[in-house]
N, C-alpha and C. Protein backbone atom coordinates (compact mmCIF):
# COMPACT_ATOMS: atom_id res chain seq x y z
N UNK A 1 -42.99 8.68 54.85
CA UNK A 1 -43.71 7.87 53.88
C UNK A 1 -43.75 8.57 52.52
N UNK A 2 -44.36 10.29 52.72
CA UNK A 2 -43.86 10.62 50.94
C UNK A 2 -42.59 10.58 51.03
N UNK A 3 -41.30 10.72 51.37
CA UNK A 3 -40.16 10.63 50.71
C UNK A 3 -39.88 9.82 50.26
N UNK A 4 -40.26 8.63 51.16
CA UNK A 4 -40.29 7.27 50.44
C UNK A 4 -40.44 6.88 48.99
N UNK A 5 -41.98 7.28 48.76
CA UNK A 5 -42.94 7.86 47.80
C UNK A 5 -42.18 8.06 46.58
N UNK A 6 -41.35 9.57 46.96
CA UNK A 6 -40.90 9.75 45.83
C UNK A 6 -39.52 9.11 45.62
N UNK A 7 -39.08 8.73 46.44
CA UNK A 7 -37.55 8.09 45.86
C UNK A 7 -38.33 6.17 45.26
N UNK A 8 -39.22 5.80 45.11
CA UNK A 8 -39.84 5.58 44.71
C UNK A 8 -40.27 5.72 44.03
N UNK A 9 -40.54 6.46 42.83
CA UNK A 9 -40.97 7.34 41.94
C UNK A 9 -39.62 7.67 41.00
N UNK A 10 -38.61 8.13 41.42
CA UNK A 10 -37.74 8.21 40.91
C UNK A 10 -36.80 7.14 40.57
N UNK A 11 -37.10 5.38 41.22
CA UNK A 11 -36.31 4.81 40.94
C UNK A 11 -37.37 3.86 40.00
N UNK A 12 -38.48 4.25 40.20
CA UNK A 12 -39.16 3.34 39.29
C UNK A 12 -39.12 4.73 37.45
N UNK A 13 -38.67 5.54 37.86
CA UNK A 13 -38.30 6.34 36.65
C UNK A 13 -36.89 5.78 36.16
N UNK A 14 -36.02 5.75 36.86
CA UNK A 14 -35.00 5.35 36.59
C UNK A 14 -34.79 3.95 35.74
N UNK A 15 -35.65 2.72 36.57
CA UNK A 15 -35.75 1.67 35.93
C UNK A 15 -36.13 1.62 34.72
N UNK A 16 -37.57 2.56 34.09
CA UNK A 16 -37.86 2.67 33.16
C UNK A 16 -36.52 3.08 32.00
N UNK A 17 -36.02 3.98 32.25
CA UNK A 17 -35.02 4.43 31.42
C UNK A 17 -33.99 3.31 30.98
N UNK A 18 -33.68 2.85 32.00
CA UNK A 18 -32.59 1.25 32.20
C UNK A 18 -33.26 0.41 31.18
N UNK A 19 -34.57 -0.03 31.37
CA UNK A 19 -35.20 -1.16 30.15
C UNK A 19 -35.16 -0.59 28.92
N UNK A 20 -35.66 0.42 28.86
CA UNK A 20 -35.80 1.36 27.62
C UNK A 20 -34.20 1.44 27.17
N UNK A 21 -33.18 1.41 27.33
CA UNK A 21 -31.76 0.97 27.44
C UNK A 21 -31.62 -0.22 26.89
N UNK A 22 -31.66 -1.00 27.75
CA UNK A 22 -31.63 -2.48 27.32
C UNK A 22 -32.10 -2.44 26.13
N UNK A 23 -33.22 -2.22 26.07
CA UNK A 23 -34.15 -3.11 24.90
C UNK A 23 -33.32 -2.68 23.55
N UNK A 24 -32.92 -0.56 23.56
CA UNK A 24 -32.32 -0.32 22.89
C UNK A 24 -30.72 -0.96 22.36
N UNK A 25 -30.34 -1.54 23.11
CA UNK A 25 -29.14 -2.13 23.55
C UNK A 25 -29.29 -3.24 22.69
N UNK A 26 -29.99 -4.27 22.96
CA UNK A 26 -30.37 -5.65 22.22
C UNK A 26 -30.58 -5.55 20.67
N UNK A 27 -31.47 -4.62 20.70
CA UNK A 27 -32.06 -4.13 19.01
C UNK A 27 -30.13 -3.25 18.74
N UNK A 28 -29.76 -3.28 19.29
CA UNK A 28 -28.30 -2.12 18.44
C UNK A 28 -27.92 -4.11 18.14
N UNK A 29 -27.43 -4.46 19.13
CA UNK A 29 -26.66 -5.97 19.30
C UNK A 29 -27.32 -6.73 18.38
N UNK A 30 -28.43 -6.89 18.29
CA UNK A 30 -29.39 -7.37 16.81
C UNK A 30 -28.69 -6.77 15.54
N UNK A 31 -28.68 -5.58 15.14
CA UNK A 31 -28.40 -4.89 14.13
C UNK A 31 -26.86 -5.32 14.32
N UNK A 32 -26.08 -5.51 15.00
CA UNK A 32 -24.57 -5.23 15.12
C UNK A 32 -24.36 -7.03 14.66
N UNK A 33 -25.51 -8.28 14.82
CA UNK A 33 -25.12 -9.56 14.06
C UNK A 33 -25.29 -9.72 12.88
N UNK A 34 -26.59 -8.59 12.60
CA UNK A 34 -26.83 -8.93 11.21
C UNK A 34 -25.83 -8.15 10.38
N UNK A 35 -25.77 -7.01 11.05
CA UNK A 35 -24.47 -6.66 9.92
C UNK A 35 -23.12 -7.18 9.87
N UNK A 36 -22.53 -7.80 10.78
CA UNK A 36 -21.88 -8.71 10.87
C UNK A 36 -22.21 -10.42 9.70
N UNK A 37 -23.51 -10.68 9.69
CA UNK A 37 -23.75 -11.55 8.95
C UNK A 37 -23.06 -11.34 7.34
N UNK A 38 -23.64 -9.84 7.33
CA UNK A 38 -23.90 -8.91 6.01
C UNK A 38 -22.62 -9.59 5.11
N UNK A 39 -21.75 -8.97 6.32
CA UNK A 39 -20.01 -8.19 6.28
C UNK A 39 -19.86 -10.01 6.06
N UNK A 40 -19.82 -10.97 6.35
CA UNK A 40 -19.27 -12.28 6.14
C UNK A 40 -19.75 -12.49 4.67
N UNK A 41 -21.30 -12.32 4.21
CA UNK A 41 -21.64 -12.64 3.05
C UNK A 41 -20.92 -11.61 1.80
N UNK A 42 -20.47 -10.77 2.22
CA UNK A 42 -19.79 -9.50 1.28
C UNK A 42 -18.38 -10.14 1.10
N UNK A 43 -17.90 -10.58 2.31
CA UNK A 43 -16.55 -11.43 2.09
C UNK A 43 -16.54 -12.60 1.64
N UNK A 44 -17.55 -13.08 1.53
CA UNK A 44 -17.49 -14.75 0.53
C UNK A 44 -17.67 -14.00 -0.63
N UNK A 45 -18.81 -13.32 -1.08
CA UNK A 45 -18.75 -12.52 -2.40
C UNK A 45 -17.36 -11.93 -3.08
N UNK A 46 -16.46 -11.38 -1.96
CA UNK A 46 -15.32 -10.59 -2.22
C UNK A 46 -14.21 -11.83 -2.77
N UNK A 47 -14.25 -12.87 -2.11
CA UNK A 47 -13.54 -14.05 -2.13
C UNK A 47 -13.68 -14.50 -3.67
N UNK A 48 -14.91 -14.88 -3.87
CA UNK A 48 -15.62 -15.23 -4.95
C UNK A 48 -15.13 -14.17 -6.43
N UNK A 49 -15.55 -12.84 -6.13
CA UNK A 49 -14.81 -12.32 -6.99
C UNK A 49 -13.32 -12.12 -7.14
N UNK A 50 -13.22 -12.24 -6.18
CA UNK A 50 -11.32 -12.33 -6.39
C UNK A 50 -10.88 -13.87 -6.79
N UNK A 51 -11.97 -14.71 -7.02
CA UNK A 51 -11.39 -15.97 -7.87
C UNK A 51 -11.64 -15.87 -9.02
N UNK A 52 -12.75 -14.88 -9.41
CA UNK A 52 -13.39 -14.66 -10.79
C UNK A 52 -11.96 -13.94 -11.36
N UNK A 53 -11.78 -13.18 -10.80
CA UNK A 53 -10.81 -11.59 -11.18
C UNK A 53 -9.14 -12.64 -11.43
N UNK A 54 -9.14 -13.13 -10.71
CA UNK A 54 -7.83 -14.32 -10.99
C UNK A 54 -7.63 -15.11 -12.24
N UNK A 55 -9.13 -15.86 -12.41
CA UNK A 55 -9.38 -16.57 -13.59
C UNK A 55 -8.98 -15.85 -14.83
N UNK A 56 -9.43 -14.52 -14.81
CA UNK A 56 -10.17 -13.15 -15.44
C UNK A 56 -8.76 -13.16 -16.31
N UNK A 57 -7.46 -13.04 -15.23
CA UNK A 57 -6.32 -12.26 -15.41
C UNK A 57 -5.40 -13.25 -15.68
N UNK A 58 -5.53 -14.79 -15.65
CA UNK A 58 -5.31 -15.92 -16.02
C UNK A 58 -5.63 -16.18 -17.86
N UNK A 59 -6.42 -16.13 -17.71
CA UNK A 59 -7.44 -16.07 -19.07
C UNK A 59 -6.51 -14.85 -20.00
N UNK A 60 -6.41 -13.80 -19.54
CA UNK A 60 -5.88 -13.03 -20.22
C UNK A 60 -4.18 -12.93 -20.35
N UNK A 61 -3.69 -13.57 -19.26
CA UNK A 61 -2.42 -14.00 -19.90
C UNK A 61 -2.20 -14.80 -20.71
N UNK A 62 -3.19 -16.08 -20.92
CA UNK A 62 -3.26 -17.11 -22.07
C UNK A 62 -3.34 -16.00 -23.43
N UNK A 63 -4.23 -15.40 -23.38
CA UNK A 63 -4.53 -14.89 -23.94
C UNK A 63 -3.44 -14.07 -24.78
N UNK A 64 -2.95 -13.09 -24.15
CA UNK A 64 -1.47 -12.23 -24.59
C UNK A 64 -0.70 -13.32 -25.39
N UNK A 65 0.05 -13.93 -24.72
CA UNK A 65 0.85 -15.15 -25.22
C UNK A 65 -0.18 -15.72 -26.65
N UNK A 66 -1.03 -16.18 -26.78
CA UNK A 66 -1.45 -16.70 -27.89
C UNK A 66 -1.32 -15.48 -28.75
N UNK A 67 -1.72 -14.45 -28.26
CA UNK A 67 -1.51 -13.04 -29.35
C UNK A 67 -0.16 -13.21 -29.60
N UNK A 68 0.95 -12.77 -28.78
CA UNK A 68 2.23 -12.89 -28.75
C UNK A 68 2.67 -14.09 -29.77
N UNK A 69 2.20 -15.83 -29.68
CA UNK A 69 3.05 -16.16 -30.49
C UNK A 69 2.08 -16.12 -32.44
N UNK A 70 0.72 -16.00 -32.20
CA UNK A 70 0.35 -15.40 -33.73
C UNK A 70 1.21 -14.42 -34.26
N UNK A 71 1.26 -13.64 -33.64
CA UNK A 71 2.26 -12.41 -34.04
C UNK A 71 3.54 -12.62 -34.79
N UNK A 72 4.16 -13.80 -34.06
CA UNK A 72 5.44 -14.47 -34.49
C UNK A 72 5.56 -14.87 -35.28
N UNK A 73 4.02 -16.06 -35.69
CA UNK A 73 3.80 -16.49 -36.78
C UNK A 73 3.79 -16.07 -38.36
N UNK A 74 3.26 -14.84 -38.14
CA UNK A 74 2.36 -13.75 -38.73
C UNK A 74 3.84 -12.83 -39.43
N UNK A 75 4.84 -12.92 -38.43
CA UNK A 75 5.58 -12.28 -38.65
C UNK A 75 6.77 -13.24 -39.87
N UNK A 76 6.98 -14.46 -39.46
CA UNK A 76 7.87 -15.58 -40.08
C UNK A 76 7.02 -16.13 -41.49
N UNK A 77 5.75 -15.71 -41.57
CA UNK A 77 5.08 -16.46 -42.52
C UNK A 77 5.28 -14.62 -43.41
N UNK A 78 5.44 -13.60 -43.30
CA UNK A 78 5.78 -12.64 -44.18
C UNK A 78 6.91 -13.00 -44.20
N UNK A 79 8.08 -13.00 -43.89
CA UNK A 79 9.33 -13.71 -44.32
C UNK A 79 9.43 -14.56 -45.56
N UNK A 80 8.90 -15.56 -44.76
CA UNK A 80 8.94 -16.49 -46.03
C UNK A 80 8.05 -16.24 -47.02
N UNK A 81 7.33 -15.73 -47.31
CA UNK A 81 6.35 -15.17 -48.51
C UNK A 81 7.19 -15.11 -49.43
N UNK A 82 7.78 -14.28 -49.82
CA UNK A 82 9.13 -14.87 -51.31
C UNK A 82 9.54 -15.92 -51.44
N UNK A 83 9.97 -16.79 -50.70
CA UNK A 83 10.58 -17.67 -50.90
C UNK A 83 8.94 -19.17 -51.08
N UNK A 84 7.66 -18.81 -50.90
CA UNK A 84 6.97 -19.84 -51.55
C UNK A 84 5.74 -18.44 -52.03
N UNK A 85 6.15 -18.04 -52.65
CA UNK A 85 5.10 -17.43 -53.93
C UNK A 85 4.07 -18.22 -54.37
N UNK A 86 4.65 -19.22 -54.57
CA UNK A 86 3.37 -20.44 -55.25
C UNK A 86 2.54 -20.48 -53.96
N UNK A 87 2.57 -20.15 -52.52
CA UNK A 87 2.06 -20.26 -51.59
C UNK A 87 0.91 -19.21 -51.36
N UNK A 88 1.69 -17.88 -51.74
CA UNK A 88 0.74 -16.50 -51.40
C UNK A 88 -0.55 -16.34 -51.12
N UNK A 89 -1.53 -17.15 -52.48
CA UNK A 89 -3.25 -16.89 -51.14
C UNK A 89 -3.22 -17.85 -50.49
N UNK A 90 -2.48 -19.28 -50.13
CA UNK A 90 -2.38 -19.36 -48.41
C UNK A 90 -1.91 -18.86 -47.55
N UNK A 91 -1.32 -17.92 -47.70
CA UNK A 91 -0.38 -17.15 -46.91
C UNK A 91 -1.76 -16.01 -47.11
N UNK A 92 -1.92 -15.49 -47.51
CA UNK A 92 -3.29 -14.42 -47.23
C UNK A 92 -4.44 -15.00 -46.53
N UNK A 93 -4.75 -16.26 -47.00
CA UNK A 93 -5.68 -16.61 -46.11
C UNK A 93 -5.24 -16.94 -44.22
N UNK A 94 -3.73 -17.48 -44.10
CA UNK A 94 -3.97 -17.65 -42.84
C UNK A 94 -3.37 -16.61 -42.34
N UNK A 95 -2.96 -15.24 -42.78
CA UNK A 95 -2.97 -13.83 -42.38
C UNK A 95 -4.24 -13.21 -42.29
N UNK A 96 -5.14 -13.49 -42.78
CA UNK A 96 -6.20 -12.96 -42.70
C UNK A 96 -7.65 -14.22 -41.78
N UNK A 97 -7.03 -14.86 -41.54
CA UNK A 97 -7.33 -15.96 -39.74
C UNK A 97 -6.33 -15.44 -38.97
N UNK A 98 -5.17 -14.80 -38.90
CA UNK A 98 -4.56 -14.18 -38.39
C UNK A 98 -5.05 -13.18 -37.27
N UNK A 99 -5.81 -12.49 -38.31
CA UNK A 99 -6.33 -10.96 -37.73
C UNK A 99 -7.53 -11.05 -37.48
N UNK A 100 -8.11 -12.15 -37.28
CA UNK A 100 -9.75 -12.26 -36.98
C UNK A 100 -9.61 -12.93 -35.71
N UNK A 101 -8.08 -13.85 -35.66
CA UNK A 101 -8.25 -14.16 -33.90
C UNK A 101 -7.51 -13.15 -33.59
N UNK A 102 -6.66 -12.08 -33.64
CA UNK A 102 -6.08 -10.58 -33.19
C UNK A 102 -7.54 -9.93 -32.72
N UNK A 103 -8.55 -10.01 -33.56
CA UNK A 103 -9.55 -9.25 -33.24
C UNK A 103 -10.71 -9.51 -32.25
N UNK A 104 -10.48 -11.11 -32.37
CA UNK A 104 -11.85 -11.83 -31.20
C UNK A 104 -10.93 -11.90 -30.04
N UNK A 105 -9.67 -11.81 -30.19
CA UNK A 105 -8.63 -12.15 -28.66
C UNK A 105 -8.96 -10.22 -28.21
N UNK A 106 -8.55 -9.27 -29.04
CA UNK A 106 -8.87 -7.82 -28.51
C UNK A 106 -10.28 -7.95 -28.09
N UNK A 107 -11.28 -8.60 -28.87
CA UNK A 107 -12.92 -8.30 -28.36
C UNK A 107 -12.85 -8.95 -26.67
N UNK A 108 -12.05 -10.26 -26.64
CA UNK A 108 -12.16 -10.66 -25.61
C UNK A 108 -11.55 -10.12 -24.04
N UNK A 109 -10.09 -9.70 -24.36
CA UNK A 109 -9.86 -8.79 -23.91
C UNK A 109 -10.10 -7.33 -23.21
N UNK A 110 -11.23 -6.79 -24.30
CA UNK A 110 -12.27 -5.73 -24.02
C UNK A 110 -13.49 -6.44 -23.39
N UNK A 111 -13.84 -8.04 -23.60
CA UNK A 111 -15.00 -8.03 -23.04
C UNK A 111 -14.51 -8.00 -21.47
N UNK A 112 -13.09 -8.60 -20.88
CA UNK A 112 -12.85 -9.14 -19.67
C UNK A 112 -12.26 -7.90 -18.75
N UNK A 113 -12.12 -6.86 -19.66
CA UNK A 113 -11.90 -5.23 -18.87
C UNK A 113 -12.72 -4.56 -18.87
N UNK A 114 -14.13 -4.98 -19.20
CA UNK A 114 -15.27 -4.52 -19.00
C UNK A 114 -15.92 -4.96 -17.73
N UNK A 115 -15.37 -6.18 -17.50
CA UNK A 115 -16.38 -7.18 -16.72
C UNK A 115 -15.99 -7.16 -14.95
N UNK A 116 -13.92 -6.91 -15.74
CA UNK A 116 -13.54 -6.63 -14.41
C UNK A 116 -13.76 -5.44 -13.76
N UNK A 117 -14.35 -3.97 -14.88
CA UNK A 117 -14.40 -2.98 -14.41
C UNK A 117 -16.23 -2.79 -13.68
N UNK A 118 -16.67 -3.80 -13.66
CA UNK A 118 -17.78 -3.84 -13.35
C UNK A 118 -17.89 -4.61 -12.32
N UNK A 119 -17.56 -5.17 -12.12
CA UNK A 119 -17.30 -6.22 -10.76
C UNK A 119 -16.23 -4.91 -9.39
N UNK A 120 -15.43 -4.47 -10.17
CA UNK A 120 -14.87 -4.03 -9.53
C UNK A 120 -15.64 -2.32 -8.73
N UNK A 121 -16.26 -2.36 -10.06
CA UNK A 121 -17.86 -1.02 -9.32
C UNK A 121 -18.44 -1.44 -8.29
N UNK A 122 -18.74 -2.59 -8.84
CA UNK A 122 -19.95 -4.01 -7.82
C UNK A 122 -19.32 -3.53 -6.28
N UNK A 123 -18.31 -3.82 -6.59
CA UNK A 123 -17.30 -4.41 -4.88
C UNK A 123 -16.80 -2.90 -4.33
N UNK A 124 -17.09 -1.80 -4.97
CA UNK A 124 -16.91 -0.49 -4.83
C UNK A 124 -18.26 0.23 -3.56
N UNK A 125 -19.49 -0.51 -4.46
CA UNK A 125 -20.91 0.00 -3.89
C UNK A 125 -20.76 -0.75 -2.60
N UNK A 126 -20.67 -1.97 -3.02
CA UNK A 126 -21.30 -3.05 -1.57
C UNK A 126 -20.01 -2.28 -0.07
N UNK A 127 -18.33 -2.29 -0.40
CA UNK A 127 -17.56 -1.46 0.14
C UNK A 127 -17.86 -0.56 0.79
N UNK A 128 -19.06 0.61 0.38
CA UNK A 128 -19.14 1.94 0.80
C UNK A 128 -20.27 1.73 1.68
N UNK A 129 -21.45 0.64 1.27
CA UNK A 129 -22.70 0.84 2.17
C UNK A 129 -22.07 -0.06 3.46
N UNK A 130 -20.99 -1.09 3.15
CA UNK A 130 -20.38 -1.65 4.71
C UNK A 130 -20.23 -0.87 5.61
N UNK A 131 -19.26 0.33 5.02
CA UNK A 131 -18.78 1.10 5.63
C UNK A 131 -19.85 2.21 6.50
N UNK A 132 -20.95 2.39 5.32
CA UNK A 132 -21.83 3.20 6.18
C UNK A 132 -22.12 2.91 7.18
N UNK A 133 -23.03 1.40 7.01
CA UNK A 133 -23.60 0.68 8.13
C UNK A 133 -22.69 0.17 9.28
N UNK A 134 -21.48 0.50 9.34
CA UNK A 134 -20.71 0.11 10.22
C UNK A 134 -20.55 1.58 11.02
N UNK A 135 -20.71 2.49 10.42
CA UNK A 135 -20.37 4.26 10.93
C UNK A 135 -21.60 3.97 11.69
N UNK A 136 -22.92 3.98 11.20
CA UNK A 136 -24.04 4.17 12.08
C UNK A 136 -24.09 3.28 12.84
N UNK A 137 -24.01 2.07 13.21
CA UNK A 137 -23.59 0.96 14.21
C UNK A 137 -22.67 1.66 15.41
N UNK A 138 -21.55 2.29 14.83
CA UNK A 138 -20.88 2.91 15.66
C UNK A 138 -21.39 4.18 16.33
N UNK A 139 -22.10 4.99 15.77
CA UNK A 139 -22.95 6.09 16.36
C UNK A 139 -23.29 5.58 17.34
N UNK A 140 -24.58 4.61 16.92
CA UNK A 140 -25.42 4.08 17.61
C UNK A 140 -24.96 3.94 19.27
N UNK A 141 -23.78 3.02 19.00
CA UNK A 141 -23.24 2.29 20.28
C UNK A 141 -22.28 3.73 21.22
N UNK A 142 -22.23 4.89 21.03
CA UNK A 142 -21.38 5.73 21.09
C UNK A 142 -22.52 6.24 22.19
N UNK A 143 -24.09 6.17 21.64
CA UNK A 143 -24.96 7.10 22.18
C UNK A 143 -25.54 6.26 23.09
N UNK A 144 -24.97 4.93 22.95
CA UNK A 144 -25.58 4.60 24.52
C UNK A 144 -24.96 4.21 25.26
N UNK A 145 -23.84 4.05 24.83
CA UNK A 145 -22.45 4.55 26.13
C UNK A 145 -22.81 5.68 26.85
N UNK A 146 -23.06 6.80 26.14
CA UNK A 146 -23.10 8.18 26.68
C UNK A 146 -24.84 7.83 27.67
N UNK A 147 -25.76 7.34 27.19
CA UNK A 147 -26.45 7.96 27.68
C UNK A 147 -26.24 6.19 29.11
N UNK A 148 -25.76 5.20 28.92
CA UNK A 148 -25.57 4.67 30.21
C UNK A 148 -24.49 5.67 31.21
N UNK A 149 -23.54 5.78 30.60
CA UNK A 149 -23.05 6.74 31.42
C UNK A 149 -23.89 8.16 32.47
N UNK A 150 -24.27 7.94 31.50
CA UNK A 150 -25.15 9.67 32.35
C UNK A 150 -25.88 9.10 33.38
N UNK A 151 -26.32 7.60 33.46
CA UNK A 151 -27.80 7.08 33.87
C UNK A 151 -26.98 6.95 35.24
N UNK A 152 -25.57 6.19 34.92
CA UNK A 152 -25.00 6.06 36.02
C UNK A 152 -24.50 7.00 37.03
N UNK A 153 -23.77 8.11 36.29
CA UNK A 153 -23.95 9.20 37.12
C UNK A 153 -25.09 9.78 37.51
N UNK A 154 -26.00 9.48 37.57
CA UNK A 154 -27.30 9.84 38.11
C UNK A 154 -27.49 9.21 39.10
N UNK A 155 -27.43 7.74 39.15
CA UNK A 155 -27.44 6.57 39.87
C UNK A 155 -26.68 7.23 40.98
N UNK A 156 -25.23 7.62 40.91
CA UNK A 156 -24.50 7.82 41.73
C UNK A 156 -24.45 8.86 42.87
């Protein structure tokens, strides 16, 4: 009857450890959807900015090209400058609208390599804490492999 007792004792120890398992188990599997949730909302975000960053780089090829053919302009309208003299402060004036869209296309330019370099920080941070929370997820699940394992060799 005590041996009983205690193997009794020891399996109601055992059980304890098993729930205490579980429960830990559920709460990891909890943590392992939500970060999973996380990781989906980081990828619509990622998505999202990679349509921004497209637009971004869209925008700025318009952009080049409109520089590119002012330039042309800019360049054919000094050409012809001798040949309409009687023209010259129109020809200064739309050289000098010339270089004020040269300068709001560079501002813009600088504003959209600013924006991408900031977005691209953005998606740098959110990147690294995934990664964390995915390392400790993985701990996590590492240590209760190990410690079901042990439970079982105990069991055994």
């Amino acid at each position: 009857l005590a041996e009983e007792r205690r193997w009794r004792l020891r399996l109601d120890a055992l059980q304890e450890g098993i729930d205490k398992q579980v429960a830990s188990t559920q709460a990891l599997d909890l943590r392992s959807s939500e970060l999973a949730l996380h990781i989906s909302k980081h990828d619509a975000e990622l998505r999202k900015c990679s349509g921004v960053a497209q637009k971004v780089n869209d925008q700025g090829q318009e952009l080049r090209s409109a520089l590119l053919l002012i330039r042309q302009i800019q360049a054919e309208c000094e050409n012809s400058k001798d040949a309409m003299a009687n023209l010259g402060q129109g020809v200064s004036v739309a050289a000098a609208k010339v270089l004020a869209v040269e300068s709001a296309v560079q501002a813009l330019e600088a504003d959209v390599a600013s924006e991408r370099r900031e977005r691209l920080v953005e998606l740098r941070v959110v990147c690294e804490k995934v990664e964390s929370q995915g390392e400790h997820a993985e701990k996590a699940l590492a240590k209760r492999d190990m410690k079901i394992s042990e439970i079982s060799s105990q069991l055994a």
